[in-house]
Protein backbone atom coordinates (compact mmCIF):
# COMPACT_ATOMS: atom_id res chain seq x y z
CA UNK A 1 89.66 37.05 97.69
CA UNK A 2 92.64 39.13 98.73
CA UNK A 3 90.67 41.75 100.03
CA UNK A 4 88.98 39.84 102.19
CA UNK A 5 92.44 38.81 103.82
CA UNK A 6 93.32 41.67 103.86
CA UNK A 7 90.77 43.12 106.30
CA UNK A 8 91.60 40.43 108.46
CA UNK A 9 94.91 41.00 108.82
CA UNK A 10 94.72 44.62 109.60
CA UNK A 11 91.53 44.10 112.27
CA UNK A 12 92.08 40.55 113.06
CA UNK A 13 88.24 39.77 112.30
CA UNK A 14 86.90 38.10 109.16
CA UNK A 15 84.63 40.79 106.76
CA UNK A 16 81.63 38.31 107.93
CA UNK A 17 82.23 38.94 111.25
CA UNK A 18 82.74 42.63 110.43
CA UNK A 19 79.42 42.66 108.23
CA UNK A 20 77.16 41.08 111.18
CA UNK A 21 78.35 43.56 113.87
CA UNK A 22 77.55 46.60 111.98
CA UNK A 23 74.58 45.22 109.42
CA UNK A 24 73.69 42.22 111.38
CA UNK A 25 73.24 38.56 111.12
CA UNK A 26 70.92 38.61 107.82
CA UNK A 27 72.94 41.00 106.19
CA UNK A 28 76.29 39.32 106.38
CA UNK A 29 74.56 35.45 105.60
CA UNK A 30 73.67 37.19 102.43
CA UNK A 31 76.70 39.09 101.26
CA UNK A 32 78.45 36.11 102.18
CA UNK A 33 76.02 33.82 99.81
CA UNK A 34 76.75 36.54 97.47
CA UNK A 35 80.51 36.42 97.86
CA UNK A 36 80.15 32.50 97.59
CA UNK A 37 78.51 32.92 94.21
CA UNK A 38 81.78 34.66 92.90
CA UNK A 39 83.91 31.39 94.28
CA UNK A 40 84.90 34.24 96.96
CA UNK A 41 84.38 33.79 101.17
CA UNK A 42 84.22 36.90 103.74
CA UNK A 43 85.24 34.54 105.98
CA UNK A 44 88.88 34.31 104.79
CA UNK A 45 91.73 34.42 107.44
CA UNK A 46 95.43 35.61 106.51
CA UNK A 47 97.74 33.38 107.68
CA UNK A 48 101.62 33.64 105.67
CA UNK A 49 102.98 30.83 107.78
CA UNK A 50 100.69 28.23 106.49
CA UNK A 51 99.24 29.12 103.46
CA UNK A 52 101.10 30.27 100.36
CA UNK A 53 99.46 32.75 98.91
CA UNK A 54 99.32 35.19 102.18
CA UNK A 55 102.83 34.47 102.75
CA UNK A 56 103.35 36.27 99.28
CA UNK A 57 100.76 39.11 99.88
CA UNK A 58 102.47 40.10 103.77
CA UNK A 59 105.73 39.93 101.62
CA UNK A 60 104.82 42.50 99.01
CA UNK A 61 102.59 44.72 101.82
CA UNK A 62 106.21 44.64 103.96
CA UNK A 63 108.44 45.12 100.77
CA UNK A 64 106.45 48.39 99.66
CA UNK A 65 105.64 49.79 103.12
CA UNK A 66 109.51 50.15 103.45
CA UNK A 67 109.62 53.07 100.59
């Protein structure tokens, strides 16, 4: 889920961890459940150096903040 990675790279804190502090720890088990059910995680880090996929999304976020 790219949005997902996407929160973490701009607050360098997983949307779980983001979820529990303002809704608590119920709340963010159960999104997270729910997010699981879609093949999705709000525990998703970005990384671009090791995986592919962010390496891709931080090159299209750098390519059209440039414009």
């Amino acid at each position: 889920m790219i949005l997902t990675k996407l929160i973490y790279r701009e607050f360098e804190l997983t949307a779980y961890q983001l979820v529990k502090s303002y809704r608590g720890n119920f709340q963010a088990v159960f999104w997270n459940r729910v997010a699981k059910f879609y093949q999705g995680s709000l525990k998703n880090e970005f990384d671009p150096v090791l995986v592919t996929e962010d390496r891709y999304i931080e090159k299209i976020i750098k390519e059209n903040s440039n414009n």
